[in-house]
N, C-alpha and C. Protein backbone atom coordinates (compact mmCIF):
# COMPACT_ATOMS: atom_id res chain seq x y z
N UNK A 1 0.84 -1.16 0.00
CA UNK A 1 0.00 0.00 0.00
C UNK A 1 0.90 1.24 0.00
N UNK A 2 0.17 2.17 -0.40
CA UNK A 2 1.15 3.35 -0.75
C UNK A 2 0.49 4.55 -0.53
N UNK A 3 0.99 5.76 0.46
CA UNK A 3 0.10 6.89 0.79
C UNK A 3 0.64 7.99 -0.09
N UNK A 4 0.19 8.51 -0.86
CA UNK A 4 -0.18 10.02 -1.29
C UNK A 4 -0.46 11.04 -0.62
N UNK A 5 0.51 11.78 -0.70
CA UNK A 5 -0.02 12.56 0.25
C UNK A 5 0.31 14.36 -0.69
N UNK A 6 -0.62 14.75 -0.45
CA UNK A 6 -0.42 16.27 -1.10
C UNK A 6 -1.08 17.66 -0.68
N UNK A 7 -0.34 18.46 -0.07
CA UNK A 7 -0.86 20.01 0.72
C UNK A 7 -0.42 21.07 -0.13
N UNK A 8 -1.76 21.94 -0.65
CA UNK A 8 -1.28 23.16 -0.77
C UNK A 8 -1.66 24.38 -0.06
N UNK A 9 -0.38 25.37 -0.05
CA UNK A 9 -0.37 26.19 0.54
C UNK A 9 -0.53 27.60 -0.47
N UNK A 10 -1.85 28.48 -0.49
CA UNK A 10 -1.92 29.27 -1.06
C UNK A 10 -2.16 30.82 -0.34
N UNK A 11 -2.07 31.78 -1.11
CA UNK A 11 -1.96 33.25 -0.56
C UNK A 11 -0.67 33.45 0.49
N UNK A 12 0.18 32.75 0.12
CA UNK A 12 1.58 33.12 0.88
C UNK A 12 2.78 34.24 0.62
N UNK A 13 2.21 34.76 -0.71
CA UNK A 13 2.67 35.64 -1.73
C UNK A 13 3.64 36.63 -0.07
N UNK A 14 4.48 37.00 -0.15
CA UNK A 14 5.05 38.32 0.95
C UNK A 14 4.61 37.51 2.53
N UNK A 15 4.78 36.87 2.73
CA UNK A 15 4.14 36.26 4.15
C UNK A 15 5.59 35.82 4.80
N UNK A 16 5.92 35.95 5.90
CA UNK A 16 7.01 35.52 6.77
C UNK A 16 6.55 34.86 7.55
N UNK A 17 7.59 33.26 7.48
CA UNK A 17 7.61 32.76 8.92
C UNK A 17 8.19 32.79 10.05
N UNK A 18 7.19 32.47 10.85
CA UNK A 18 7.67 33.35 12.56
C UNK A 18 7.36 31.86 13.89
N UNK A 19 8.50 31.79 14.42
CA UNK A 19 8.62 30.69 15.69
C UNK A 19 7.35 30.88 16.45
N UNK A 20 6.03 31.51 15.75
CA UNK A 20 5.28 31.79 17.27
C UNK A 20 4.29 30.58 17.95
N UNK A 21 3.96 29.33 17.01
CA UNK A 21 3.46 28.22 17.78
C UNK A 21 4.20 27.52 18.60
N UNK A 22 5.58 27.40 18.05
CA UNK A 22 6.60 26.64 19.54
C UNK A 22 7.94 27.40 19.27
N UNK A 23 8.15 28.56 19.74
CA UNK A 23 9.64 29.28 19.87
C UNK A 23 10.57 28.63 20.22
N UNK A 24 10.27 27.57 21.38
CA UNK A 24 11.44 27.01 21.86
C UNK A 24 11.80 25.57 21.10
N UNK A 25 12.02 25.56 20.04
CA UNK A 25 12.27 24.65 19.54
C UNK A 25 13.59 24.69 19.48
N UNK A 26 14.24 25.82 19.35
CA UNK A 26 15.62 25.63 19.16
C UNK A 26 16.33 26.21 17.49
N UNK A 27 15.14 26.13 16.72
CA UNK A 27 15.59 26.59 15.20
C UNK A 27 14.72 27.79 15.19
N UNK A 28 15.51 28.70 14.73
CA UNK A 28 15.03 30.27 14.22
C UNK A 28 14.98 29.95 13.08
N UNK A 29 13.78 30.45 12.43
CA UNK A 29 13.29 30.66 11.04
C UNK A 29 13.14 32.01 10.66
N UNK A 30 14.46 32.17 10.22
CA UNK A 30 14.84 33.17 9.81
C UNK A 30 15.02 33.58 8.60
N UNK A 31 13.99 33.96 7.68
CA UNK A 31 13.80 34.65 6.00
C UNK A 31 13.22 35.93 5.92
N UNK A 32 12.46 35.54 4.99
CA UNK A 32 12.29 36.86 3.93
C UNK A 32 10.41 36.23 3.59
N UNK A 33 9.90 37.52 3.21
CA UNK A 33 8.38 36.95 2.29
C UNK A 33 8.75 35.83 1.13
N UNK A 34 7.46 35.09 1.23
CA UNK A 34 7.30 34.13 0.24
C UNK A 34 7.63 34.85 -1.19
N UNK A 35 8.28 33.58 -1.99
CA UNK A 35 8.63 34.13 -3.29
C UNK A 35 7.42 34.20 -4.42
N UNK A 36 7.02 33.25 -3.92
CA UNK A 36 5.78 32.58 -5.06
C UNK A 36 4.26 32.99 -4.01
N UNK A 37 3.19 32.81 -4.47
CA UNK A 37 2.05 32.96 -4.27
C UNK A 37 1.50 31.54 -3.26
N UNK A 38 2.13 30.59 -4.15
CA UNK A 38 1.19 29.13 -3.68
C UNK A 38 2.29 27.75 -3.83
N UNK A 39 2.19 27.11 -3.33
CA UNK A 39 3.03 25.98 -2.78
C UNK A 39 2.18 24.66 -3.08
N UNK A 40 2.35 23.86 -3.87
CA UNK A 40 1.83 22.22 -4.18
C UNK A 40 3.44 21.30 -3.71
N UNK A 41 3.06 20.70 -2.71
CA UNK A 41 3.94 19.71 -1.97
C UNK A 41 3.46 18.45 -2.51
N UNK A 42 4.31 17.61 -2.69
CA UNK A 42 3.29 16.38 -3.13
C UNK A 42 4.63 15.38 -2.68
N UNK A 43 4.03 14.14 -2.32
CA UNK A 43 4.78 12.80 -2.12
C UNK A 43 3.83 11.56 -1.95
N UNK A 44 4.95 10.17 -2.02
CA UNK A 44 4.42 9.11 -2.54
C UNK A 44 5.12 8.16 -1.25
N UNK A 45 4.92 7.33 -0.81
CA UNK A 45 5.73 6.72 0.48
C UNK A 45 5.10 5.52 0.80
N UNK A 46 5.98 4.26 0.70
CA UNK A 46 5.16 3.19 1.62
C UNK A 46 4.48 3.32 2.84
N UNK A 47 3.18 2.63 3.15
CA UNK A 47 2.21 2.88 4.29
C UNK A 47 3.19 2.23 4.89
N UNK A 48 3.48 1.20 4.82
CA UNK A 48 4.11 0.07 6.31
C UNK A 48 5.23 1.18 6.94
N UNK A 49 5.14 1.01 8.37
CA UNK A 49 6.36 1.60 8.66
C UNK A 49 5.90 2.93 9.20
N UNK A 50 4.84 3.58 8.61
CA UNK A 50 4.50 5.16 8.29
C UNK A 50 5.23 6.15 9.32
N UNK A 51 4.67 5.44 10.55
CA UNK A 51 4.71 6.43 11.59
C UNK A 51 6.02 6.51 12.33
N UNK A 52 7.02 5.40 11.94
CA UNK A 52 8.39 5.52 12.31
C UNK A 52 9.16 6.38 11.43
N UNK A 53 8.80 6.53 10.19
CA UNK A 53 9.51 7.19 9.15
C UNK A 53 8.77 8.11 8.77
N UNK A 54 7.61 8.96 9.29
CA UNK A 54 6.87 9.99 9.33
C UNK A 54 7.96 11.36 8.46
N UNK A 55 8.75 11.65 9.82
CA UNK A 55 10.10 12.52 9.47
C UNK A 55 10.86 12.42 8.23
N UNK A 56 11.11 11.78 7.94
CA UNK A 56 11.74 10.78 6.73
C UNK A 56 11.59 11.24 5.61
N UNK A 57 10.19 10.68 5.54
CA UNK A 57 9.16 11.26 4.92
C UNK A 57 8.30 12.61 4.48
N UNK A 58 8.21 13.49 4.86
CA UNK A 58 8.29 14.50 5.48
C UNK A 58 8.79 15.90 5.27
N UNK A 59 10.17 15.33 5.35
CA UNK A 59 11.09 16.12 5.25
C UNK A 59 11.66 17.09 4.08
N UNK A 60 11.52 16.38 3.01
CA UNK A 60 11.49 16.85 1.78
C UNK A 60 10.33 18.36 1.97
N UNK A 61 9.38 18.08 2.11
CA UNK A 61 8.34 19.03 1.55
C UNK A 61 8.85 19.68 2.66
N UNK A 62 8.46 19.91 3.84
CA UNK A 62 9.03 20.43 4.49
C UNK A 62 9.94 21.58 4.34
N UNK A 63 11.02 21.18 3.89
CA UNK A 63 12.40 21.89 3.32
C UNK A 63 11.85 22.59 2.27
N UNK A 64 11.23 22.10 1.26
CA UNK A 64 10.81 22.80 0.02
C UNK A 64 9.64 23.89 0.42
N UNK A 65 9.04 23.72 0.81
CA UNK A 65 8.26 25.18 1.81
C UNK A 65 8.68 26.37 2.75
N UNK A 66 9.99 25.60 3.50
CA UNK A 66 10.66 26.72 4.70
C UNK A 66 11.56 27.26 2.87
N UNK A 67 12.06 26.93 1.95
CA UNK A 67 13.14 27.28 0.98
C UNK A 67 12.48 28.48 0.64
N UNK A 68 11.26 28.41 0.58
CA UNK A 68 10.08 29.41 -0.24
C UNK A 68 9.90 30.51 0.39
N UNK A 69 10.16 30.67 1.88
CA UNK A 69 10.41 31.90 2.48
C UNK A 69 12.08 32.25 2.79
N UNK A 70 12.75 31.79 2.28
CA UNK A 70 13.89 31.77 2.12
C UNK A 70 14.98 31.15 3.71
N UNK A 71 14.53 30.12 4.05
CA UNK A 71 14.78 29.44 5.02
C UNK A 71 15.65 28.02 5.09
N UNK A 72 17.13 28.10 5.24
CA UNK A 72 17.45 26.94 4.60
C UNK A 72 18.38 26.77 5.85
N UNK A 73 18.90 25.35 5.82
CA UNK A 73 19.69 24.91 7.21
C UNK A 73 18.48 23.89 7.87
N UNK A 74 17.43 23.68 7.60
CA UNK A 74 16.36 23.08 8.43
C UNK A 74 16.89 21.43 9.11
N UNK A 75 17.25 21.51 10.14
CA UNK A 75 17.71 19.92 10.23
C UNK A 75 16.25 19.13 10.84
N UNK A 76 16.63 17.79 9.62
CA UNK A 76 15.47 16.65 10.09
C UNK A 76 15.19 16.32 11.63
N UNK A 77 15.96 17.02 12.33
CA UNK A 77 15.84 16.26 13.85
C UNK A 77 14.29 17.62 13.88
N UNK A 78 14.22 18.81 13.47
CA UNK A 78 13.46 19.88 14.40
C UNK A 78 12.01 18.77 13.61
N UNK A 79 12.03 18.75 12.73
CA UNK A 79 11.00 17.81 11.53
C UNK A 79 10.14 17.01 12.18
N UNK A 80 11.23 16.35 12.70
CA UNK A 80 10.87 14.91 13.85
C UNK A 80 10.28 15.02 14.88
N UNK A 81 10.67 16.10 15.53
CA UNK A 81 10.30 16.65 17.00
C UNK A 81 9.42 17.19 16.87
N UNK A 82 8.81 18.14 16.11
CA UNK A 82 7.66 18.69 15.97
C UNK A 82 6.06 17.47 15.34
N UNK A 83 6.78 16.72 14.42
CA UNK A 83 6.12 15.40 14.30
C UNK A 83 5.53 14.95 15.51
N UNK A 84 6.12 14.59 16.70
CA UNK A 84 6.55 13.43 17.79
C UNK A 84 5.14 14.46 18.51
N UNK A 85 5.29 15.99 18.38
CA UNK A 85 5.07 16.31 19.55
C UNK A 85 3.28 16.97 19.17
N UNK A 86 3.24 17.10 17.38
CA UNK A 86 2.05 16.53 17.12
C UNK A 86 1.31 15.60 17.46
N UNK A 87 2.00 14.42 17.44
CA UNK A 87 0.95 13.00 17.54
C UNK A 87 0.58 12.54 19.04
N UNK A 88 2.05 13.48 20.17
CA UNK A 88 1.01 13.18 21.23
C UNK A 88 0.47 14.52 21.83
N UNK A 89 0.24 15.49 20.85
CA UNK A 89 -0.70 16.25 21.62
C UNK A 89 -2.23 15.83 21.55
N UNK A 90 -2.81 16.54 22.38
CA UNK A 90 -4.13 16.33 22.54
C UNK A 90 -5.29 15.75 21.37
N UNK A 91 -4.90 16.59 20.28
CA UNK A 91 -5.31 16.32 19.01
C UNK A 91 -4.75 14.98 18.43
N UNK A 92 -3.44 15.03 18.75
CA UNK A 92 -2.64 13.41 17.78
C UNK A 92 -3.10 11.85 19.24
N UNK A 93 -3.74 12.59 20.04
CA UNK A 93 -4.04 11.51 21.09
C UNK A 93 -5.06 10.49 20.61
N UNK A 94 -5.98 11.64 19.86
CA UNK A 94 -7.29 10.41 19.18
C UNK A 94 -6.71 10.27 18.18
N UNK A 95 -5.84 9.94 17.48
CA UNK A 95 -5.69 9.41 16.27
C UNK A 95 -4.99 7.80 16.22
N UNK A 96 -5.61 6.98 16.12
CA UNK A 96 -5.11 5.53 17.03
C UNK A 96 -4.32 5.16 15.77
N UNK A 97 -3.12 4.94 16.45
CA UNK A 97 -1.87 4.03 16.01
C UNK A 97 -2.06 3.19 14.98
N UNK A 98 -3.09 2.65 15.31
CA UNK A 98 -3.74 1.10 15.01
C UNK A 98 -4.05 1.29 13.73
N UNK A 99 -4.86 2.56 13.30
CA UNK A 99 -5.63 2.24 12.45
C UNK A 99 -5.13 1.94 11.12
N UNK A 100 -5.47 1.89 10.26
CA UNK A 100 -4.83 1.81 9.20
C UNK A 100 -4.64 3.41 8.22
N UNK A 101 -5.17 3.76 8.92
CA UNK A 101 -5.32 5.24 8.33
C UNK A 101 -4.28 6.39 9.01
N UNK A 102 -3.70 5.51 9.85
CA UNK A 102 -3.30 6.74 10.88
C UNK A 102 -1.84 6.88 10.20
């Protein structure tokens, strides 16, 4: 099985990103306004495994979005950690492990 996965991000045209959902992460995101208007991320990834290689996975688009506000240096560990700290917040609490969807 194989997940698809694809987010776009539109009206970003001049928009800066700013540490203000978790500052203390440790990485300053430090750029400039968006170059482009709108952002199509797209990837393809084996299901098995998903949630160990989430980051992994991930990561790519990731990078290719922080690049777009002119943000580069991003290490996979902040990727991961912010992943980790999604799935057990409150919100990633109901999302069961188990499922096949998750």
């Amino acid at each position: 099985m194989t997940v698809h996965f694809r987010a776009v991000y539109s009206g970003i045209s001049g928009r800066v990103l700013r540490n203000w959902a978790n500052p203390l992460t440790g990485f300053l995101a430090e750029g400039h306004g968006a170059r482009s208007d709108e952002a199509v991320l797209e990837a393809k990834f084996p299901a098995e495994n998903m949630e160990d290689r989430l980051a992994e996975h991930l990561f790519p688009l990731v990078t290719s979005l922080y690049e777009r506000f002119g943000v580069t240096g991003l290490p996979e560990k902040v990727v991961g950690t912010e992943i980790e700290r999604m799935l057990t917040s409150k919100v990633g609490r109901g999302i069961s492990r188990k499922s096949p969807l998750a």
